[in-house]
N, C-alpha and C. Protein backbone atom coordinates (compact mmCIF):
# COMPACT_ATOMS: atom_id res chain seq x y z
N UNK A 1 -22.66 -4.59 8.53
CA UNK A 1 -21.70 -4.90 7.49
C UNK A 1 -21.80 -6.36 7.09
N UNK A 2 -21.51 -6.42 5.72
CA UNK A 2 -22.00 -8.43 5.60
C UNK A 2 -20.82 -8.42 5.46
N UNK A 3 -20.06 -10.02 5.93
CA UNK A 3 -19.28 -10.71 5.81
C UNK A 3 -18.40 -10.19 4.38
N UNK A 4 -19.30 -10.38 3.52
CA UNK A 4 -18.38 -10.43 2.08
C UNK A 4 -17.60 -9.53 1.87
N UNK A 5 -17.94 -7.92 2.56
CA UNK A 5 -17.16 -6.47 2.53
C UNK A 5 -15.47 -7.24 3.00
N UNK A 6 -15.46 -7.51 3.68
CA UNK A 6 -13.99 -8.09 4.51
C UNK A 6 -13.23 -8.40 3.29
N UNK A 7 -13.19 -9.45 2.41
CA UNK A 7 -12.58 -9.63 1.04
C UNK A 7 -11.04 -9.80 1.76
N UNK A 8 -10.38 -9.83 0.37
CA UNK A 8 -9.07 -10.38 1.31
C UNK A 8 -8.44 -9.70 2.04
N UNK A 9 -8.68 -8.39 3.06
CA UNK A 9 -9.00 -7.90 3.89
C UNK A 9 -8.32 -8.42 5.32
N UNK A 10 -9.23 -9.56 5.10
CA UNK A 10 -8.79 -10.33 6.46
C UNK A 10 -8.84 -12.10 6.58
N UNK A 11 -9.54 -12.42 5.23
CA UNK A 11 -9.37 -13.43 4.92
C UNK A 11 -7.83 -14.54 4.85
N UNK A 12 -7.21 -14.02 4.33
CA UNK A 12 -5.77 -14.66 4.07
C UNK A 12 -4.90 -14.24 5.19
N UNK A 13 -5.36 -13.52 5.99
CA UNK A 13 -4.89 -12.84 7.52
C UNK A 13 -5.14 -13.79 9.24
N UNK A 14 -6.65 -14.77 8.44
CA UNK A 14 -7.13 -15.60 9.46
C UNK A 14 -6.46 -16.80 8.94
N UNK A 15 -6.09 -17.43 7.65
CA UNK A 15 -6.02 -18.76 7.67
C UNK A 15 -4.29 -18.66 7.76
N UNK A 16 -3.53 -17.82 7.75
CA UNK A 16 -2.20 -17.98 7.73
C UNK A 16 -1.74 -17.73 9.67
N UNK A 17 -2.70 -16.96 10.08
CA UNK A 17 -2.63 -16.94 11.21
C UNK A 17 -2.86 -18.14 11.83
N UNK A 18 -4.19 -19.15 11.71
CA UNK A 18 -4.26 -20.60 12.15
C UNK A 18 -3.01 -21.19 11.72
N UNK A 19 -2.37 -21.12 10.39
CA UNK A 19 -1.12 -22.14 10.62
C UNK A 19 -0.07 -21.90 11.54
N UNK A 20 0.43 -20.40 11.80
CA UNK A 20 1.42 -19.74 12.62
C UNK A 20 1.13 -20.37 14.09
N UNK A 21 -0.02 -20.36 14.36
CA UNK A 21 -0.52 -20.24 15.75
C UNK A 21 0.03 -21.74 15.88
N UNK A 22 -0.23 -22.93 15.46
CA UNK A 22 -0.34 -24.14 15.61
C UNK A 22 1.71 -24.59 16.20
N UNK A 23 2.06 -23.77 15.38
CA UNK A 23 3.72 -23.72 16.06
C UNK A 23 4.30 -22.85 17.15
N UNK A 24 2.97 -21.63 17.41
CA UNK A 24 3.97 -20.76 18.34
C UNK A 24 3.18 -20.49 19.87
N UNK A 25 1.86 -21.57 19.70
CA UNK A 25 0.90 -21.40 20.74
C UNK A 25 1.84 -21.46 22.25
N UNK A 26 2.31 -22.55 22.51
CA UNK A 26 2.59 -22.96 23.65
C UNK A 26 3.88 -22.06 24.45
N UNK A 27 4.71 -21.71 23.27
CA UNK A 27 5.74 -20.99 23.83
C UNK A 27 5.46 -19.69 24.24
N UNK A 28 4.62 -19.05 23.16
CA UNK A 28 4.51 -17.32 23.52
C UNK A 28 3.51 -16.98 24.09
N UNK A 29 2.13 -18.05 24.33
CA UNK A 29 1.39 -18.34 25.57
C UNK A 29 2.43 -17.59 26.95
N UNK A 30 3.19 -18.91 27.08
CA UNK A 30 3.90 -18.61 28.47
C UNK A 30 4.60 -17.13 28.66
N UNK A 31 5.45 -16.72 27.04
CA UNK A 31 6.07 -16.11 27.39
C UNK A 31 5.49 -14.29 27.68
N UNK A 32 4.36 -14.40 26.69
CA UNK A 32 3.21 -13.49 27.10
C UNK A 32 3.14 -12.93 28.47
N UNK A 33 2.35 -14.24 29.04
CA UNK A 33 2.24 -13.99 30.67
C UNK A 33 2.88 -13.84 31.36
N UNK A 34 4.28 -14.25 30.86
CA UNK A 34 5.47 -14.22 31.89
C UNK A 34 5.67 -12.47 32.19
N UNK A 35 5.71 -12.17 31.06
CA UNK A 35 6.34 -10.65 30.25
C UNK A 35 5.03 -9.92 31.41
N UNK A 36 3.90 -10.56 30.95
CA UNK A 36 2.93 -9.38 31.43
C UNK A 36 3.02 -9.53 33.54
N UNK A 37 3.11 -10.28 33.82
CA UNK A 37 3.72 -10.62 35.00
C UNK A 37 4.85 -9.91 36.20
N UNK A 38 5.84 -9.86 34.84
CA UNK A 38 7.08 -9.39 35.37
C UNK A 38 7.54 -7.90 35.15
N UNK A 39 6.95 -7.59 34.03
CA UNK A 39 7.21 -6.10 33.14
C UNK A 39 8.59 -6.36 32.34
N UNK A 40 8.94 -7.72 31.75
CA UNK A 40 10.12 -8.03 30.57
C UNK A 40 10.22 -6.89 29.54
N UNK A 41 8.86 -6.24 29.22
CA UNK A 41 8.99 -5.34 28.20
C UNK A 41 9.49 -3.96 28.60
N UNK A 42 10.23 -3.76 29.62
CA UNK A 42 9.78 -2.25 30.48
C UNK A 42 11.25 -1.85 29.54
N UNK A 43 12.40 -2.44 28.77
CA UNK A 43 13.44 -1.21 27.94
C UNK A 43 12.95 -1.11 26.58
N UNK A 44 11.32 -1.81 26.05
CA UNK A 44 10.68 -1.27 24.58
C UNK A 44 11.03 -2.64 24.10
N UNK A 45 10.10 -2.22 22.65
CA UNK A 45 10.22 -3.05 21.89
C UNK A 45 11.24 -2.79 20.81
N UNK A 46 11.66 -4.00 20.49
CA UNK A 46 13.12 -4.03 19.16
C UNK A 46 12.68 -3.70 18.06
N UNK A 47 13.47 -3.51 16.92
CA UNK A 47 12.74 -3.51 15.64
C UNK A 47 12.48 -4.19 15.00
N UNK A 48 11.38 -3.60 14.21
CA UNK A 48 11.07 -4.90 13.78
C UNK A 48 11.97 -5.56 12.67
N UNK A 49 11.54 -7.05 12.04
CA UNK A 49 12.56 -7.49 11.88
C UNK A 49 12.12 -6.97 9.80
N UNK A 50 13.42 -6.97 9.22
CA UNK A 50 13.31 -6.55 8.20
C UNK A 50 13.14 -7.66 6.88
N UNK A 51 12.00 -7.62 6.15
CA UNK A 51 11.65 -9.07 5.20
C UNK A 51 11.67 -8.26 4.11
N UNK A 52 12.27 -6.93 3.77
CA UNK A 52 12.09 -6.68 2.24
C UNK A 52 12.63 -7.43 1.47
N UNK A 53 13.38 -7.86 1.60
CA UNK A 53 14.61 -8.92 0.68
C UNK A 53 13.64 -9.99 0.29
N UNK A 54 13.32 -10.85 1.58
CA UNK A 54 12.59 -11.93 1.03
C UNK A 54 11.29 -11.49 0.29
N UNK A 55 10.58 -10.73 0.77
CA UNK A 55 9.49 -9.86 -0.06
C UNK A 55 9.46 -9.74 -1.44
N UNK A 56 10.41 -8.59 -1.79
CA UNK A 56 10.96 -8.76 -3.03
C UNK A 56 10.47 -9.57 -4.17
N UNK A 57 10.85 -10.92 -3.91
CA UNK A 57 10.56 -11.57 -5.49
C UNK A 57 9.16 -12.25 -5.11
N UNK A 58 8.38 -12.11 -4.45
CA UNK A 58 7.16 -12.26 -4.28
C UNK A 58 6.19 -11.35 -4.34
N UNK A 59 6.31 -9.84 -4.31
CA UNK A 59 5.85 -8.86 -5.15
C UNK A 59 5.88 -8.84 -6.28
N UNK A 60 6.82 -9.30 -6.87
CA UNK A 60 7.43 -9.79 -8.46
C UNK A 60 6.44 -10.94 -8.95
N UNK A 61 6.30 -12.16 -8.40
CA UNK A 61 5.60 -13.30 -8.45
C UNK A 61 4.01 -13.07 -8.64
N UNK A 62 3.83 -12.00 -7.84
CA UNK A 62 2.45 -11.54 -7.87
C UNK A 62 1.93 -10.60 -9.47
N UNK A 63 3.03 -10.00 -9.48
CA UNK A 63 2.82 -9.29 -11.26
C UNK A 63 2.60 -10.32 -12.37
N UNK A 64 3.29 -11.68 -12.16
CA UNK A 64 3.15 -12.77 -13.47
C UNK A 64 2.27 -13.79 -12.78
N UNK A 65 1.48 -13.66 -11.65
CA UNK A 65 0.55 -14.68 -11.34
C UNK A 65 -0.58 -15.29 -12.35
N UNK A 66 -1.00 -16.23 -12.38
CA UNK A 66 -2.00 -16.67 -13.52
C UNK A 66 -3.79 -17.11 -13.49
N UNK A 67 -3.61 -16.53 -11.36
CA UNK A 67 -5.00 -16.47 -11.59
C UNK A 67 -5.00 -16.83 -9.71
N UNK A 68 -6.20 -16.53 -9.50
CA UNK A 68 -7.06 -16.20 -7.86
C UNK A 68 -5.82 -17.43 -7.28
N UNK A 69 -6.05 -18.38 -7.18
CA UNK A 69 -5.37 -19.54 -6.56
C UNK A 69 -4.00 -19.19 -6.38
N UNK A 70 -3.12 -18.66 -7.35
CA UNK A 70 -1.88 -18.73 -7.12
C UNK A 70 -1.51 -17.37 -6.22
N UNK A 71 -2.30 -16.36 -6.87
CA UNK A 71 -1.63 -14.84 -6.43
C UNK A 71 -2.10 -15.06 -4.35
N UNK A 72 -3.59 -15.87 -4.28
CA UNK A 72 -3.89 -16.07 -2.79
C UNK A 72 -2.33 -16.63 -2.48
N UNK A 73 -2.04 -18.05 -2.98
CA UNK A 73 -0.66 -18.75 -2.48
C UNK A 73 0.40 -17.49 -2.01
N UNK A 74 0.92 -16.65 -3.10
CA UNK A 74 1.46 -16.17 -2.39
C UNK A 74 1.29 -15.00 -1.27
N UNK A 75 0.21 -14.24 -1.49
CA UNK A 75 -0.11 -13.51 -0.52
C UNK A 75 0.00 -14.47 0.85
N UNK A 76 -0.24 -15.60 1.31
CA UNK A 76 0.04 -16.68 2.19
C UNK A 76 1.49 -16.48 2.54
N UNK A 77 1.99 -16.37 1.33
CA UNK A 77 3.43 -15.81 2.25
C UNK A 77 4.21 -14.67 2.28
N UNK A 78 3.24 -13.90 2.45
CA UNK A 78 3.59 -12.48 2.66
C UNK A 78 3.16 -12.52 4.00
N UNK A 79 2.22 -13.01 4.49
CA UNK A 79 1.66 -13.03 5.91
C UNK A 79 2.45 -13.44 6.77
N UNK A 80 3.37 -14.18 6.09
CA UNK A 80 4.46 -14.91 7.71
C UNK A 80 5.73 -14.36 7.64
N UNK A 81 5.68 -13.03 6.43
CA UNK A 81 6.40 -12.10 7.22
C UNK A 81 5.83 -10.46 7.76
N UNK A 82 4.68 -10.15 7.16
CA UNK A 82 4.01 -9.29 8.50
C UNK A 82 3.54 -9.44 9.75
N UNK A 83 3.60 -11.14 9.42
CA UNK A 83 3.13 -11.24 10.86
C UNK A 83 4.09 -12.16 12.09
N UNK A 84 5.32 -11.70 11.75
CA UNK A 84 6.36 -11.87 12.37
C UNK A 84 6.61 -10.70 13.27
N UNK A 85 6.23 -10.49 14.44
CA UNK A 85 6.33 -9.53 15.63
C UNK A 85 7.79 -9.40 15.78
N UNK A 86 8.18 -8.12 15.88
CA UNK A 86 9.45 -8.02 16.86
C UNK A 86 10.08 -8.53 17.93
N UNK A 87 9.72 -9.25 18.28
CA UNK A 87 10.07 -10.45 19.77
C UNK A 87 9.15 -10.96 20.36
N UNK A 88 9.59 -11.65 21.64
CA UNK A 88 8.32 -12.81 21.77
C UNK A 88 7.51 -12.02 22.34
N UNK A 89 7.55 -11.15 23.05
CA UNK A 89 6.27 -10.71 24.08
C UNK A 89 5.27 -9.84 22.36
N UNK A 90 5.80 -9.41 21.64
CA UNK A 90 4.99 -8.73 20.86
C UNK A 90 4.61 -9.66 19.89
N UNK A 91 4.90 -11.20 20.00
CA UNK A 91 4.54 -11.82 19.22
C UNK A 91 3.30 -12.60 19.97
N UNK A 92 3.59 -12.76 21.37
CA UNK A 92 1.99 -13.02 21.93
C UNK A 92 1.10 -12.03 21.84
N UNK A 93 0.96 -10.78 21.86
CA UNK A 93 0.31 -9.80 21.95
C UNK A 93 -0.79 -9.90 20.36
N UNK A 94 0.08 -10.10 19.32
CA UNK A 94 -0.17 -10.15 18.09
C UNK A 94 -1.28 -11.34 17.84
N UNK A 95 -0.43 -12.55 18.15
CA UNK A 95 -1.40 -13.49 18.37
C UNK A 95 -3.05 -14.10 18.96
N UNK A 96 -2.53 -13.62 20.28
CA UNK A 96 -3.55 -13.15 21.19
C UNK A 96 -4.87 -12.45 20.62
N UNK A 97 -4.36 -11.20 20.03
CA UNK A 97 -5.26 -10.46 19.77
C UNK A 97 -5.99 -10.75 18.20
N UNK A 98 -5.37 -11.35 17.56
CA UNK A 98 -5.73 -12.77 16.28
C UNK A 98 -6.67 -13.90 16.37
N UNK A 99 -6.47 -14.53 17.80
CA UNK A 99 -7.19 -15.70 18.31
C UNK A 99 -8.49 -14.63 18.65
N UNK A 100 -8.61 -13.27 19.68
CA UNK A 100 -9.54 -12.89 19.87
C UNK A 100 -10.48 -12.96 19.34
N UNK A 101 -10.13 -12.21 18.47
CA UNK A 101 -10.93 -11.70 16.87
C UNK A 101 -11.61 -12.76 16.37
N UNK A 102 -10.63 -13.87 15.99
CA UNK A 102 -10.95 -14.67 15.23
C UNK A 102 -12.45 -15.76 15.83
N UNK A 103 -12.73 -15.40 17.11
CA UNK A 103 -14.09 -16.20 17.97
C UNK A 103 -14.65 -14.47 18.56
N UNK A 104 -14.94 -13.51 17.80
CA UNK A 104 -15.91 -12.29 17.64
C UNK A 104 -15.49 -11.57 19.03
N UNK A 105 -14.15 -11.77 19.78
CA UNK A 105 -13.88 -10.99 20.85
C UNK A 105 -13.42 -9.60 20.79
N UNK A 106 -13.68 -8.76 20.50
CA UNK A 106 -13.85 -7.56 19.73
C UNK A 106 -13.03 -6.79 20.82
N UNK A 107 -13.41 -6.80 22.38
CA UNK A 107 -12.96 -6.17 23.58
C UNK A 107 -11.55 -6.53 23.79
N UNK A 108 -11.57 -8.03 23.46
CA UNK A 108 -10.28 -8.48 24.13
C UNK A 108 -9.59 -8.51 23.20
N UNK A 109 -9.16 -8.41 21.79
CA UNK A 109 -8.41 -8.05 20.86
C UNK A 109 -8.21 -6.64 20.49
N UNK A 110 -8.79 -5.72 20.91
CA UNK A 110 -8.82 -4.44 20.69
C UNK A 110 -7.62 -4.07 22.31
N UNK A 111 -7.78 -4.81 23.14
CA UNK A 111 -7.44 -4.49 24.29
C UNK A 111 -5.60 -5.07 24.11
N UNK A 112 -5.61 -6.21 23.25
CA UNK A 112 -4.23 -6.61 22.87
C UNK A 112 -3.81 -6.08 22.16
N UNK A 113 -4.46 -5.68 20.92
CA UNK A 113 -3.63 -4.87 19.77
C UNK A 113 -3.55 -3.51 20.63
N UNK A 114 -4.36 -2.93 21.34
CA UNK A 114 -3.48 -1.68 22.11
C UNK A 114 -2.59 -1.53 22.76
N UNK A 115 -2.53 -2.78 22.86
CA UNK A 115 -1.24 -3.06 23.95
C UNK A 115 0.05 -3.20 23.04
N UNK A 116 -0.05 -4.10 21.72
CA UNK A 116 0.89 -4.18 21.02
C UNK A 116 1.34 -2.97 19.88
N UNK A 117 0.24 -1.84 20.00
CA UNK A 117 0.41 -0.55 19.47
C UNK A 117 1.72 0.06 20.81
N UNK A 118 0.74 0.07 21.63
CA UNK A 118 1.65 0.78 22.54
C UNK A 118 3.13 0.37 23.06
N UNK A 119 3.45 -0.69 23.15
CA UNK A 119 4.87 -1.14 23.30
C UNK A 119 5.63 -1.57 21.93
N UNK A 120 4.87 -1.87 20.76
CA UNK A 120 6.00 -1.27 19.02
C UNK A 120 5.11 -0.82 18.45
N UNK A 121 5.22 0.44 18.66
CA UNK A 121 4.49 1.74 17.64
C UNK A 121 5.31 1.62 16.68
N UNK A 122 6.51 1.07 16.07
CA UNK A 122 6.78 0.95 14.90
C UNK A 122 6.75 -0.01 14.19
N UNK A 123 5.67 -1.00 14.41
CA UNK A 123 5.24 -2.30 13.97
C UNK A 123 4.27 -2.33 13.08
N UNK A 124 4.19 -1.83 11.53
CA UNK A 124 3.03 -1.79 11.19
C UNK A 124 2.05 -2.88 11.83
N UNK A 125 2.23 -4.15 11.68
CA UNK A 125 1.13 -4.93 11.72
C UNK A 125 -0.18 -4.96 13.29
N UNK A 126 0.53 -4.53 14.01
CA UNK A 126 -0.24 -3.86 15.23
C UNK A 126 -1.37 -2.94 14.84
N UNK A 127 -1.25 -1.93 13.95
CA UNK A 127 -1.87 -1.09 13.19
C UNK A 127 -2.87 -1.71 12.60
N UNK A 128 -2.47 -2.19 11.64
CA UNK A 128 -3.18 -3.02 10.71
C UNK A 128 -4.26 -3.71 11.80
N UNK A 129 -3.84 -4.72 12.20
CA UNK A 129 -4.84 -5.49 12.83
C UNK A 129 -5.77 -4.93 13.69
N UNK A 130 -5.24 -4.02 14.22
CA UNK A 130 -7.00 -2.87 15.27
C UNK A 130 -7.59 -2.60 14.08
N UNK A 131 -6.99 -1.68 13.24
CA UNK A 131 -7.75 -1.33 12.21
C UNK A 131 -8.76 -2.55 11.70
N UNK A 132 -8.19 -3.42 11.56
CA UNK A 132 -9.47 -4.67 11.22
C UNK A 132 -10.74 -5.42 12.09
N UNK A 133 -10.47 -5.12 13.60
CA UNK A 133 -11.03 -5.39 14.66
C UNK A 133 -12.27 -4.06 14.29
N UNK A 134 -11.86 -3.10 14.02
CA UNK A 134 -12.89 -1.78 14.23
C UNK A 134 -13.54 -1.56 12.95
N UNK A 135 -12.86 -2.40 11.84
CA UNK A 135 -13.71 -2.52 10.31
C UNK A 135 -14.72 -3.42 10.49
N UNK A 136 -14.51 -4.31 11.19
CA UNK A 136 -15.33 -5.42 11.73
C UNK A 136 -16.70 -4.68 12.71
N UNK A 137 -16.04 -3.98 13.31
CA UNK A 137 -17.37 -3.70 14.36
C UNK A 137 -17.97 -2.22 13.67
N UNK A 138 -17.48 -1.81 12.90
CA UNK A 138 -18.00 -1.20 11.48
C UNK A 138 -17.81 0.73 12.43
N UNK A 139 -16.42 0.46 13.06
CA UNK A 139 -16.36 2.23 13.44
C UNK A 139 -15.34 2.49 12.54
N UNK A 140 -15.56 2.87 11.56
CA UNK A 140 -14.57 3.28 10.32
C UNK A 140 -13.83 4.60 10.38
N UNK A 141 -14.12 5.35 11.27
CA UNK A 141 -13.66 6.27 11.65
C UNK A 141 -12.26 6.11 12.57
N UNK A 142 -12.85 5.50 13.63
CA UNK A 142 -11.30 4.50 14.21
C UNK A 142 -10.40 3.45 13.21
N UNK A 143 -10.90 2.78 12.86
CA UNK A 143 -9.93 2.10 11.57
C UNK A 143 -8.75 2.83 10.85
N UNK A 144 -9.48 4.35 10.08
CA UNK A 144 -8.95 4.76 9.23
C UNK A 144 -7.33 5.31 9.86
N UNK A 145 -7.02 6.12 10.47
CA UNK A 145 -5.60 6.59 10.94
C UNK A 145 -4.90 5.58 11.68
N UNK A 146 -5.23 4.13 11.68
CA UNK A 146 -4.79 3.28 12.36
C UNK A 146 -4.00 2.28 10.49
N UNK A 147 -5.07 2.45 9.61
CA UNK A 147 -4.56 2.06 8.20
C UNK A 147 -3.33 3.49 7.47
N UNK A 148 -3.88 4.20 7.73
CA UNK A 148 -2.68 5.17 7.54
C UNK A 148 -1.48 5.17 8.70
N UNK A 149 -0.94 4.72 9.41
CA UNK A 149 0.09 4.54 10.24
C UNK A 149 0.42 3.43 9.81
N UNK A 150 -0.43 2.24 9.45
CA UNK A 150 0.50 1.12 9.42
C UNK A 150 0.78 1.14 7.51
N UNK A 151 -0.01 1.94 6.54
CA UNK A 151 0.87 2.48 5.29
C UNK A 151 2.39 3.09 5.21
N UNK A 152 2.06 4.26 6.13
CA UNK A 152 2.99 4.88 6.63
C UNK A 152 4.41 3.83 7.07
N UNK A 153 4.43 3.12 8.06
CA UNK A 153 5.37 1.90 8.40
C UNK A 153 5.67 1.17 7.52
N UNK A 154 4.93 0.74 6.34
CA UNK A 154 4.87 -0.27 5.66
C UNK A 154 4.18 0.19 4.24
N UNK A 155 4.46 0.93 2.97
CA UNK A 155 4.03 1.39 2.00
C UNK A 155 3.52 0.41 1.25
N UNK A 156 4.11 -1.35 1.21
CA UNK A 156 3.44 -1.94 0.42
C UNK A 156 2.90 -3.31 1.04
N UNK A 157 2.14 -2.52 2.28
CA UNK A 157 1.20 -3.49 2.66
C UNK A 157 -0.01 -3.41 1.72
N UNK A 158 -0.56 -4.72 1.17
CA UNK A 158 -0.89 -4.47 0.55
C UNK A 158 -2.64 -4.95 1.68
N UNK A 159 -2.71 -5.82 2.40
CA UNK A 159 -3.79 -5.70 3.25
C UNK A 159 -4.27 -4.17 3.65
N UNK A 160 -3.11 -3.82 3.75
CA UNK A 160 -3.41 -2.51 4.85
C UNK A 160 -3.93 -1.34 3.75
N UNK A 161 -3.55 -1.63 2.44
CA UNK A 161 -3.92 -0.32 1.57
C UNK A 161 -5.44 -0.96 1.10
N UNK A 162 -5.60 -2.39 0.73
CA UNK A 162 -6.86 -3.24 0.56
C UNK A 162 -8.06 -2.24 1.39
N UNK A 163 -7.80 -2.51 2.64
CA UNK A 163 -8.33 -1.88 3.88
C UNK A 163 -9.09 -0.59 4.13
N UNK A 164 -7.84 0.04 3.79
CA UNK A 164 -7.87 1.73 3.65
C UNK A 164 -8.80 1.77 2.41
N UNK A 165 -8.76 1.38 1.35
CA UNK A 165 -9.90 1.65 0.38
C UNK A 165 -11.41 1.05 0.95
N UNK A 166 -11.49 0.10 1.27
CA UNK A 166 -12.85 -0.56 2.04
C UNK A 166 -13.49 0.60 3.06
N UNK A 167 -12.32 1.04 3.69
CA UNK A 167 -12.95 2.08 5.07
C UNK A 167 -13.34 3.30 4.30
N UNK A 168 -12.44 3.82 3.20
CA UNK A 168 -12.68 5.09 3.04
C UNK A 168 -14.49 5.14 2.11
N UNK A 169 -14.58 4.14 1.47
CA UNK A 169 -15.48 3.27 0.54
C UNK A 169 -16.74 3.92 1.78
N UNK A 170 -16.49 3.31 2.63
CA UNK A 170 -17.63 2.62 3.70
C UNK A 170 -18.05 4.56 4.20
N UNK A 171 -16.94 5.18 4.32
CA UNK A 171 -17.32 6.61 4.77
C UNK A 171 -18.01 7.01 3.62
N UNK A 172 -18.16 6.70 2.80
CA UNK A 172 -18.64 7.93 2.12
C UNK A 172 -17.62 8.36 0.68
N UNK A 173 -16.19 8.37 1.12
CA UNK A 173 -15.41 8.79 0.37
C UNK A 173 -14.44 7.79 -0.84
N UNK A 174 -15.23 7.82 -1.86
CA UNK A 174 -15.35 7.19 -2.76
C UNK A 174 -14.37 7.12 -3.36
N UNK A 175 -14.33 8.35 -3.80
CA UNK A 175 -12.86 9.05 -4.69
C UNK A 175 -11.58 8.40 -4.35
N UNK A 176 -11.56 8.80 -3.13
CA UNK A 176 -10.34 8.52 -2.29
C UNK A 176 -10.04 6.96 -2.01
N UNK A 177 -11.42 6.53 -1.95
CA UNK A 177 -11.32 4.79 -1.39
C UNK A 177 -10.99 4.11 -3.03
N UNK A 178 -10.95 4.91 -4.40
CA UNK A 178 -10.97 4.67 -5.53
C UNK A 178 -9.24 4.63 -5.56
N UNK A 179 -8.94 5.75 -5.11
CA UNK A 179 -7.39 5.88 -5.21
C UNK A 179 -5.86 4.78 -4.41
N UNK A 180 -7.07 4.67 -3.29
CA UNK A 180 -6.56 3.22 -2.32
C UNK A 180 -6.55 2.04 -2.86
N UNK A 181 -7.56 2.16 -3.71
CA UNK A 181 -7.42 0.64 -3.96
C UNK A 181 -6.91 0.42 -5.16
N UNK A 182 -6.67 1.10 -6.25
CA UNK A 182 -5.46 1.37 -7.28
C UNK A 182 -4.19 0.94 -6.60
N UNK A 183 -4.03 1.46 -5.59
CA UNK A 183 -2.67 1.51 -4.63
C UNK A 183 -2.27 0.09 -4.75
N UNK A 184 -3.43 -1.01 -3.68
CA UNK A 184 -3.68 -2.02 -3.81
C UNK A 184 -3.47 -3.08 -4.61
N UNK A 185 -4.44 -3.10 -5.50
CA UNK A 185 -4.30 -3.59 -7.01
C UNK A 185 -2.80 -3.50 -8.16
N UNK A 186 -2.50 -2.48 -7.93
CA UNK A 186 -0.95 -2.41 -9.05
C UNK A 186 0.42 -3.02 -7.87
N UNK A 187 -0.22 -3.51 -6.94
CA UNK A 187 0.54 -4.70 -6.33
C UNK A 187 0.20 -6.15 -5.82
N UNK A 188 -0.86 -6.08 -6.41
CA UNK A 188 -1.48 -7.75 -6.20
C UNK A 188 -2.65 -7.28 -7.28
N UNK A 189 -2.96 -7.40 -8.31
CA UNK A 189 -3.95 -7.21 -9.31
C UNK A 189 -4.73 -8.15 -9.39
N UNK A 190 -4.94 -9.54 -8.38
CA UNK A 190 -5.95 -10.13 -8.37
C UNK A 190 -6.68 -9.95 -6.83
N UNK A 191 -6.54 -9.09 -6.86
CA UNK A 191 -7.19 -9.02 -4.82
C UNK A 191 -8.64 -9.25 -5.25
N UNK A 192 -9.56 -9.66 -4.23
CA UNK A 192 -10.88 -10.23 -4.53
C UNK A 192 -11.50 -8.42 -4.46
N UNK A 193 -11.07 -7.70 -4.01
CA UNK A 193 -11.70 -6.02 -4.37
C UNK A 193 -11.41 -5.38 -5.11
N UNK A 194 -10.94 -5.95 -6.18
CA UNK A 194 -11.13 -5.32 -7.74
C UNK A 194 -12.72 -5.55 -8.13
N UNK A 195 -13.43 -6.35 -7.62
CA UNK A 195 -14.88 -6.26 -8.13
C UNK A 195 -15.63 -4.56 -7.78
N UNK A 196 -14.30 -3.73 -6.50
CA UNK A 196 -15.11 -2.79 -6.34
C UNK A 196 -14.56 -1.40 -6.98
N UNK A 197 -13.72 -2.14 -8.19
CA UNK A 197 -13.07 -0.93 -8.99
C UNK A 197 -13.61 0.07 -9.88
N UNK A 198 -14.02 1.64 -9.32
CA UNK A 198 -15.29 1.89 -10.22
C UNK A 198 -14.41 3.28 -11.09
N UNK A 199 -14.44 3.47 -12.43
CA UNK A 199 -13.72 4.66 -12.98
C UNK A 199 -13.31 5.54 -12.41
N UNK A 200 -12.15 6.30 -12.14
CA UNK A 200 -12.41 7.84 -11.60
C UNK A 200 -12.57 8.74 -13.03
N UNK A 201 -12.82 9.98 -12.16
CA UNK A 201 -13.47 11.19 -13.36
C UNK A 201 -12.03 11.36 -14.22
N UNK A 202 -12.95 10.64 -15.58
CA UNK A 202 -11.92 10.84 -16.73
C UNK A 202 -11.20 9.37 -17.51
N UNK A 203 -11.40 9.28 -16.22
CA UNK A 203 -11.08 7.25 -16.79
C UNK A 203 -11.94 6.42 -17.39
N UNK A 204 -11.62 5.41 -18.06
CA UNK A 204 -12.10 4.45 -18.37
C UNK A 204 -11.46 3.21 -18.41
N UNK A 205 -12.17 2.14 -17.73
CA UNK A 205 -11.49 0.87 -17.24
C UNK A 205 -11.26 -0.12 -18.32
């Protein structure tokens, strides 16, 4: 897979993550290990926390954007609220498995995001992010029901529907990866994978 398939994908996913990290390293470091240590997580994870509100007029912002630079800006802050974990132990988990990734640790981020699947299965962004670990190591087959769960959680992720069109793209299934990324697009209409917007039968662009 070359680099460029990723698109904003995971791009605006790594550099908003380096700023997050730079404020929450030291605390959820500890509190990580503590958790994994002690079993802190053993009555579940909380819910997650709810950002439609703030969301809102930044989905809005994104419809009157005026070009690549600004609509990226705000997608930047859409990220620091998907990627706001349900509490601290699921916010090291998240992290963790972010830093993995982000230096080609494929084992050990796959091994965190399972972990952070498995203790908030109702977290889209847990979802999301394996799914990107396994787009990366190009098993698109694993990706895909991992992008449909975190749709499912989250209807206007718009990474996660980005995603789902790239994987379905990458299988084979065109049509369908055509229909994903419509999804995509009529909520951020400058995503850098509109270059892979191709007619469906009957259309014309």
């Amino acid at each position: 897979m070359r680099a460029s398939q990723t698109c904003d994908f995971g791009q605006s996913q790594v550099l908003v993550h380096t700023q997050m990290m730079m404020a929450r390293a030291v605390t959820f470091i500890f509190v990580g290990h503590f958790a994994l240590a002690t079993g802190a997580w053993a009555d579940g994870c909380p819910a997650a926390p709810d950002h439609n509100d703030a969301l809102q007029p930044l989905f809005e912002a994104l419809q009157s954007a005026q070009g690549d630079m600004e609509a990226r800006q705000i997608s930047n802050q859409m990220w620091q609220y998907w990627a706001d974990a349900p509490d601290e132990p699921s916010q090291s988990m998240l992290d963790d498995g972010m830093s993995a990734r982000g230096v080609f640790d494929f084992f050990q981020a796959l091994e965190r995001f399972d972990a952070l699947v498995a203790y908030c299965p109702y977290y889209a962004e847990g979802y999301n992010q394996r799914a990107f670990v396994n787009y990366l190591r190009q098993d698109y087959e694993a990706a895909l029901p991992d992008l449909d769960r975190a749709i499912e959680l989250n209807p206007r992720h718009i990474a996660a529907l980005a995603g789902r069109a790239l994987t379905l793209i990458a299988l084979g299934q065109e049509l369908e990866g055509q229909k994903s990324l419509r999804s995509a697009l009529a909520l951020n209409p400058w995503l850098s994978e509109r270059v892979l917007l191709r007619p469906l039968p009957g259309e014309e662009l």
